[in-house]
N, C-alpha and C. Protein backbone atom coordinates (compact mmCIF):
# COMPACT_ATOMS: atom_id res chain seq x y z
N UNK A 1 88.76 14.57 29.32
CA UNK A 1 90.02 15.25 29.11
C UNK A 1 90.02 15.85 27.71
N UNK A 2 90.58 16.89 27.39
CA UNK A 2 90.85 17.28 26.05
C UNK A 2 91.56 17.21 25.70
N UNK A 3 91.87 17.03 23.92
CA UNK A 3 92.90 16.57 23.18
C UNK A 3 94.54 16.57 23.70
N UNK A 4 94.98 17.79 23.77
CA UNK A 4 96.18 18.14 24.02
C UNK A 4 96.21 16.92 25.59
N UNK A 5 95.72 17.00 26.19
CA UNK A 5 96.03 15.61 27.56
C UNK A 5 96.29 14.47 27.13
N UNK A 6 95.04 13.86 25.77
CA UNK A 6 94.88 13.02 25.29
C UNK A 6 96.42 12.39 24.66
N UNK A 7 96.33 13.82 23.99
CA UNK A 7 97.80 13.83 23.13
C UNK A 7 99.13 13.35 24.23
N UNK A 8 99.25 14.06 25.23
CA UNK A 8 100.31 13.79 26.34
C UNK A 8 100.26 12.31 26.71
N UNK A 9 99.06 11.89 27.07
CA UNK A 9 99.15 10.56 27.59
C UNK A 9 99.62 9.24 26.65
N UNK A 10 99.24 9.75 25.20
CA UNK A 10 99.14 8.82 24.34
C UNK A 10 100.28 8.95 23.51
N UNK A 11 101.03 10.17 23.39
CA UNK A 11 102.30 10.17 22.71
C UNK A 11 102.11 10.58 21.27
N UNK A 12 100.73 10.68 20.98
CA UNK A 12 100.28 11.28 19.29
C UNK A 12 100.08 12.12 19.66
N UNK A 13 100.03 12.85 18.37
CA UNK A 13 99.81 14.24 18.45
C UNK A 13 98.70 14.78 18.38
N UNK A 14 97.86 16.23 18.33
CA UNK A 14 96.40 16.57 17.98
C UNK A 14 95.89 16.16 17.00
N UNK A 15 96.53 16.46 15.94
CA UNK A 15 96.44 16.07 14.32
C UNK A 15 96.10 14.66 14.20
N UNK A 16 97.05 14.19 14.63
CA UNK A 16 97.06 12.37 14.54
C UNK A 16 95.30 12.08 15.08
N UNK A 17 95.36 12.42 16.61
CA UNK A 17 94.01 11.78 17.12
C UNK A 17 93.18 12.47 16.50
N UNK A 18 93.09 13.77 15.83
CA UNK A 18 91.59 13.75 14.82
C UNK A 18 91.52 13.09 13.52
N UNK A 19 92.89 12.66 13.00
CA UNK A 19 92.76 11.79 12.13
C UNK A 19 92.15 10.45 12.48
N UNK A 20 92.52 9.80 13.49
CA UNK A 20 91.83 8.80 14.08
C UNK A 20 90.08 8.70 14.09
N UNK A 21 90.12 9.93 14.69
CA UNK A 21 88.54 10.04 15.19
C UNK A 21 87.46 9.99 13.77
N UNK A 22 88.42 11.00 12.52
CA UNK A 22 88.00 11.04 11.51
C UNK A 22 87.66 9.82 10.75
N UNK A 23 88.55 8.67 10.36
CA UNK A 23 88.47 7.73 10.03
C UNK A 23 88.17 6.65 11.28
N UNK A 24 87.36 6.74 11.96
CA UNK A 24 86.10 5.82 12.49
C UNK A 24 86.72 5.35 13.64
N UNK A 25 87.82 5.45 13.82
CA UNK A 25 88.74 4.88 14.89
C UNK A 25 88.11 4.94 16.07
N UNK A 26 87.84 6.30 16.74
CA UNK A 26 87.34 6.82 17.76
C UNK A 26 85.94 7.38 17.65
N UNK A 27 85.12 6.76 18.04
CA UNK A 27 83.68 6.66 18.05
C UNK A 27 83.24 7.39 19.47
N UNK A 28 81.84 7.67 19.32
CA UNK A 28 80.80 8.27 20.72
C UNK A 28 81.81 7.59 21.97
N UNK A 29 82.11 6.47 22.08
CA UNK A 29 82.90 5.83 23.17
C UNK A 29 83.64 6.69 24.39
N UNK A 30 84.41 6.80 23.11
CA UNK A 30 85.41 7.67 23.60
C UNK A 30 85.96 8.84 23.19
N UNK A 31 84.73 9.59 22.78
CA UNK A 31 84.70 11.13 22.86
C UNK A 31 83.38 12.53 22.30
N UNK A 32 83.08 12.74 23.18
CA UNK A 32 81.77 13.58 23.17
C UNK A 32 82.32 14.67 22.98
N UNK A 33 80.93 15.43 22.56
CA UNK A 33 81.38 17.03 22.58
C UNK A 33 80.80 18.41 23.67
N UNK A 34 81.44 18.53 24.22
CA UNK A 34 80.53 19.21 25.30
C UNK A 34 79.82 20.29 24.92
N UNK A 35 79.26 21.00 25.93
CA UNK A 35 78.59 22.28 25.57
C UNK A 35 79.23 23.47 25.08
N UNK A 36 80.90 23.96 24.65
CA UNK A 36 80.89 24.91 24.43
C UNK A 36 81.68 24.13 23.03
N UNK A 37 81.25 22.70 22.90
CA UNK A 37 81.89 21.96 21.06
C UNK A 37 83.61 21.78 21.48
N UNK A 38 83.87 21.94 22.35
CA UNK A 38 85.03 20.99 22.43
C UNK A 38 84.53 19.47 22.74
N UNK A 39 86.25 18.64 22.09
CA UNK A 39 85.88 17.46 22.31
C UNK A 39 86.58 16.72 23.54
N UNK A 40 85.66 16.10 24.24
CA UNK A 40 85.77 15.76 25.25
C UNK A 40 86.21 14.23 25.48
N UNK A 41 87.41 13.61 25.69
CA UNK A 41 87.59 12.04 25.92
C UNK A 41 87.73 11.65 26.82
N UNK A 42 87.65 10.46 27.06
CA UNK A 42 87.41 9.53 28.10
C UNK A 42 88.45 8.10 28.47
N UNK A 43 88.74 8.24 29.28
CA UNK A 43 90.05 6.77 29.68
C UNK A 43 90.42 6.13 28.71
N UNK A 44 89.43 5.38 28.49
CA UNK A 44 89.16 4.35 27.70
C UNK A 44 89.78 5.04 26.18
N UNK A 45 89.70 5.91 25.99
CA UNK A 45 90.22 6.46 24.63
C UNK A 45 91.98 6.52 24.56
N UNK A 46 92.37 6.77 25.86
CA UNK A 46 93.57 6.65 26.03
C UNK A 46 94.12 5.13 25.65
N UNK A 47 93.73 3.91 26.41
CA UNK A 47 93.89 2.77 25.92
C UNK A 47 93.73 2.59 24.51
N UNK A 48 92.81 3.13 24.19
CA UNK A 48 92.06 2.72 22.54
C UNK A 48 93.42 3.43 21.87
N UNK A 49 93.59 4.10 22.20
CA UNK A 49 94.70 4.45 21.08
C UNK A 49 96.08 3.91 21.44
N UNK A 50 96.45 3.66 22.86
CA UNK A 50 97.51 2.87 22.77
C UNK A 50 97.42 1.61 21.73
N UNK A 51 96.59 0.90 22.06
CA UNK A 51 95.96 -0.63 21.18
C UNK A 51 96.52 0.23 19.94
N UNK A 52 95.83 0.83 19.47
CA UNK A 52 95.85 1.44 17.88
C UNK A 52 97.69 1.76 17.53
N UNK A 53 98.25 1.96 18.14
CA UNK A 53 99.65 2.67 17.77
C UNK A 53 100.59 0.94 18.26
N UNK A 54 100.27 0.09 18.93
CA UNK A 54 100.49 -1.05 18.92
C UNK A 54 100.22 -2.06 17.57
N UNK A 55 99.14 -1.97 17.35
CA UNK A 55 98.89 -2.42 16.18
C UNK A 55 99.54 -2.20 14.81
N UNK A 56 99.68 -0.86 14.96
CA UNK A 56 99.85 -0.28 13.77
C UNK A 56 101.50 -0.86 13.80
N UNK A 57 102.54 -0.82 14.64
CA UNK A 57 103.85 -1.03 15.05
C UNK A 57 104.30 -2.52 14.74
N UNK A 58 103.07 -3.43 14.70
CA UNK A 58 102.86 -5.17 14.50
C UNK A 58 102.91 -5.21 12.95
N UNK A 59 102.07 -4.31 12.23
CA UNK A 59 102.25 -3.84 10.61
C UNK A 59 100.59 -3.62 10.39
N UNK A 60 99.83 -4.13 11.33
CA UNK A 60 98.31 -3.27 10.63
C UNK A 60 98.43 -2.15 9.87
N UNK A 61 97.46 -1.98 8.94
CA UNK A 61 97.36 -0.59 8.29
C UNK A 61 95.93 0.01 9.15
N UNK A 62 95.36 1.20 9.14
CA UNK A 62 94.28 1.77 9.00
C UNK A 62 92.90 0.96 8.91
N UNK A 63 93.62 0.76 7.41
CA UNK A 63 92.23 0.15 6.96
C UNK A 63 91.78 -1.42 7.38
N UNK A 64 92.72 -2.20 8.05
CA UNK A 64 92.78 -3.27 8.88
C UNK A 64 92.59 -3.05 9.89
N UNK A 65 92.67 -2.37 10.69
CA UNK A 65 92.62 -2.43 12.23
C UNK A 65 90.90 -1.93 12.12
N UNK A 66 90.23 -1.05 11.03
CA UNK A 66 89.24 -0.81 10.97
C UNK A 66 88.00 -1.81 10.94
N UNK A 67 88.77 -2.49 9.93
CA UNK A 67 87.72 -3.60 9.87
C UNK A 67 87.60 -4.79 11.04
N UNK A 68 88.91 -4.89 11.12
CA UNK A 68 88.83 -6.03 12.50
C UNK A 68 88.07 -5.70 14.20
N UNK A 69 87.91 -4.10 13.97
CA UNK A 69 87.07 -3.25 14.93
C UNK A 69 86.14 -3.01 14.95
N UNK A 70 85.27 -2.85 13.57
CA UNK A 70 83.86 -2.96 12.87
C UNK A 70 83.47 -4.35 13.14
N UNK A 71 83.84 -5.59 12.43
CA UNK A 71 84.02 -6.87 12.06
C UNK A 71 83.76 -7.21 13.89
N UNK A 72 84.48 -7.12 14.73
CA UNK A 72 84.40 -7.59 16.29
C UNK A 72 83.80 -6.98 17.28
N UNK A 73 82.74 -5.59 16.92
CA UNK A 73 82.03 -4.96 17.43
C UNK A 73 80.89 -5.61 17.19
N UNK A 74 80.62 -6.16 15.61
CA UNK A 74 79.37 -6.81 15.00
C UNK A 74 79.31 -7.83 15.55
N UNK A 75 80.41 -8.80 16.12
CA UNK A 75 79.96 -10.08 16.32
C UNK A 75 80.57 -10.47 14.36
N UNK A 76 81.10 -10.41 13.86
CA UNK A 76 80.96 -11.04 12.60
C UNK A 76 82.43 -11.55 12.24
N UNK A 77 83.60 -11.74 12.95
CA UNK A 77 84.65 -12.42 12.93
C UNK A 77 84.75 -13.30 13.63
N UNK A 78 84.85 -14.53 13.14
CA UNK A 78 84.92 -15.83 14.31
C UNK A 78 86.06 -16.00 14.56
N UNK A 79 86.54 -17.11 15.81
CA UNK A 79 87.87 -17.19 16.13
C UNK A 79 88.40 -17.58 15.25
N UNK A 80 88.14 -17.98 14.47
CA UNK A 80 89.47 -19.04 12.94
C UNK A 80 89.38 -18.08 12.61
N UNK A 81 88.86 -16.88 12.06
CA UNK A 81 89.20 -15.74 11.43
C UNK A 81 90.04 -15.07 12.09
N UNK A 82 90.31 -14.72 13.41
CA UNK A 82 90.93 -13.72 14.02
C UNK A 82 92.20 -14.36 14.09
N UNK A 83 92.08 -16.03 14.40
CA UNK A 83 93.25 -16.30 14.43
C UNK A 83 93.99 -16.31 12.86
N UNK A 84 93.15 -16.45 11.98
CA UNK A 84 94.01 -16.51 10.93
C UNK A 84 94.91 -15.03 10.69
N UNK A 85 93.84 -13.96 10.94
CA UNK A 85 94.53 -12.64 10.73
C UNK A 85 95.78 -12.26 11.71
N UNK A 86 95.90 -12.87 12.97
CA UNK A 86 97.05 -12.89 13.30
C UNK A 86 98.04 -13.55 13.26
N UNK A 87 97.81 -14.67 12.75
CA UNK A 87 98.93 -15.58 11.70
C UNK A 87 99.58 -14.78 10.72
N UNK A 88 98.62 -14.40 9.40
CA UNK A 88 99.30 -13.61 8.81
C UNK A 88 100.59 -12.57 9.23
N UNK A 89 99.58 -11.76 9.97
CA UNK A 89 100.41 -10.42 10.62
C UNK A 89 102.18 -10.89 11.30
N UNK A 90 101.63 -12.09 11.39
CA UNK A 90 102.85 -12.67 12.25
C UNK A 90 104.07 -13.61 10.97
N UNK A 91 103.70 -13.76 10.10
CA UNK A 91 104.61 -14.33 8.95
C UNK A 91 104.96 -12.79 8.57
N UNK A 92 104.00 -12.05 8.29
CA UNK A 92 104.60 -10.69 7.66
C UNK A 92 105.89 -10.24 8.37
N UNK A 93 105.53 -10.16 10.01
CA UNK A 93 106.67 -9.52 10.83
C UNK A 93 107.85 -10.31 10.56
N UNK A 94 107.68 -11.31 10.57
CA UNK A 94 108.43 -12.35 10.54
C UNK A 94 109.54 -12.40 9.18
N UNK A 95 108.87 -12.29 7.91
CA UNK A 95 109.78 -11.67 6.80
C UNK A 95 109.97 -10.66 6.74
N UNK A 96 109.35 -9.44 7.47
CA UNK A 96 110.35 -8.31 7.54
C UNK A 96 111.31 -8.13 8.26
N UNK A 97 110.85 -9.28 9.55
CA UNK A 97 112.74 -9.31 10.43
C UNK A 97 113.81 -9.66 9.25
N UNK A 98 113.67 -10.73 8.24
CA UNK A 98 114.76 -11.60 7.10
C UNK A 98 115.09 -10.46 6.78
N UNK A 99 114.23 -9.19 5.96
CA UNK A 99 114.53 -8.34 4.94
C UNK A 99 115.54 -7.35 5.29
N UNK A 100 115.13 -7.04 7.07
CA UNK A 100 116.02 -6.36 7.76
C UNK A 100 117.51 -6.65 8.33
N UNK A 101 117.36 -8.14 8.54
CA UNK A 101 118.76 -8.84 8.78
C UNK A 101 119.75 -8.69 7.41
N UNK A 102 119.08 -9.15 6.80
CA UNK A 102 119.45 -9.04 5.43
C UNK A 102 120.59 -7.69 5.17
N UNK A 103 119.47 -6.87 5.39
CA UNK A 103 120.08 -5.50 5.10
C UNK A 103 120.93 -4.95 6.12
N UNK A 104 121.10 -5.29 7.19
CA UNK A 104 122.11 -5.34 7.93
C UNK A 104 122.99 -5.92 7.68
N UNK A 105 123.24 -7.14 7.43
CA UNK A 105 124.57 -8.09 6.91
C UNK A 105 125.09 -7.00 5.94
N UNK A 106 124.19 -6.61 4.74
CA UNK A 106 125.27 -5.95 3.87
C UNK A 106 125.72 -4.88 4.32
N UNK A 107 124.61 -3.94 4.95
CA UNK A 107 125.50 -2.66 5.55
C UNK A 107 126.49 -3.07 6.49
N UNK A 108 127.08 -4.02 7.82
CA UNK A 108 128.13 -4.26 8.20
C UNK A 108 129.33 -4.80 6.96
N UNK A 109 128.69 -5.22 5.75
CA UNK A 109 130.13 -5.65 5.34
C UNK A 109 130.61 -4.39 4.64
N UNK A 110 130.08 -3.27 4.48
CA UNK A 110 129.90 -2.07 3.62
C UNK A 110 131.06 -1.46 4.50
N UNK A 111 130.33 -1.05 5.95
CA UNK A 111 131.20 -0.84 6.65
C UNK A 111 132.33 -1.04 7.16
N UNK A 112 132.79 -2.53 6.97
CA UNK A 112 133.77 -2.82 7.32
C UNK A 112 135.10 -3.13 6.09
N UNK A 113 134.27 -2.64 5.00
CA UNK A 113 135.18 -2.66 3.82
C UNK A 113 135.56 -1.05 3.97
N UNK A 114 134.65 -0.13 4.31
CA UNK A 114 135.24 1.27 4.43
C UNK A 114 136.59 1.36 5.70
N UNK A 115 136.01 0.74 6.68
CA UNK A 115 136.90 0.70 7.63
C UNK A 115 138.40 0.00 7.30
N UNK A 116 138.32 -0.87 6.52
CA UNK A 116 139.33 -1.65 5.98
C UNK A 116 140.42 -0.48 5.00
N UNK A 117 139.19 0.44 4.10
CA UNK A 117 140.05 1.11 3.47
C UNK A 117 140.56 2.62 4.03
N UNK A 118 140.43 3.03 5.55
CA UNK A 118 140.82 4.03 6.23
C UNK A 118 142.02 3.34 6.84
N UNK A 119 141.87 2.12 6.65
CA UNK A 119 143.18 1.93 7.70
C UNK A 119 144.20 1.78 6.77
N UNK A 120 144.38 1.44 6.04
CA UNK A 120 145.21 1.13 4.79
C UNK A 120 146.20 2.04 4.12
């Protein structure tokens, strides 16, 4: 399939998936170049980038999801490693829910002090 499909199925845009492809994301796997140099992808690229826009949504950066993709292609992350890295990821989410509650509490009392002073 070519990009623009790619793009439809996956919800990123052109730009986005050659940024991907650029920074190592998307490998020979899942996408060749045919004979007239367009690039050509494959199923599996569709998934691969769902995973990728999942990840990224959990709080991976780039440069994490890279290595843990390099790192588990090699064989060179063991399970205590993987599990530790999703421990982390998971305290992180976890204090950014606080930071966000947080900031909700004050914006409802914000609001309801404005509301207090329309009615008044």
């Amino acid at each position: 399939m070519r990009i623009n499909t790619l793009a439809q199925k996956t919800g990123l845009t052109a730009p986005a998936i050659r940024f991907y492809e650029k920074e190592g994301l998307l490998d020979a796997r899942h996408v060749q170049r045919g004979e007239n140099n367009y690039r050509e992808y494959c199923q599996e690229a569709v998934e691969h980038l769902q995973l990728i826009k999942k990840v990224q949504t959990a709080g991976f950066t780039i440069s994490e999801i890279k290595e843990v993709i390099q790192a588990d292609e090699a064989n060179e992350l063991s399970l205590s490693r993987k599990v530790e890295i999703l421990r982390q990821k998971m305290q992180e989410i976890e204090r950014k829910q606080n930071e966000l509650e947080q900031v909700q509490t004050h914006i409802s009392r914000m609001l309801a002090n404005k509301l207090a002073l329309m009615e008044a």
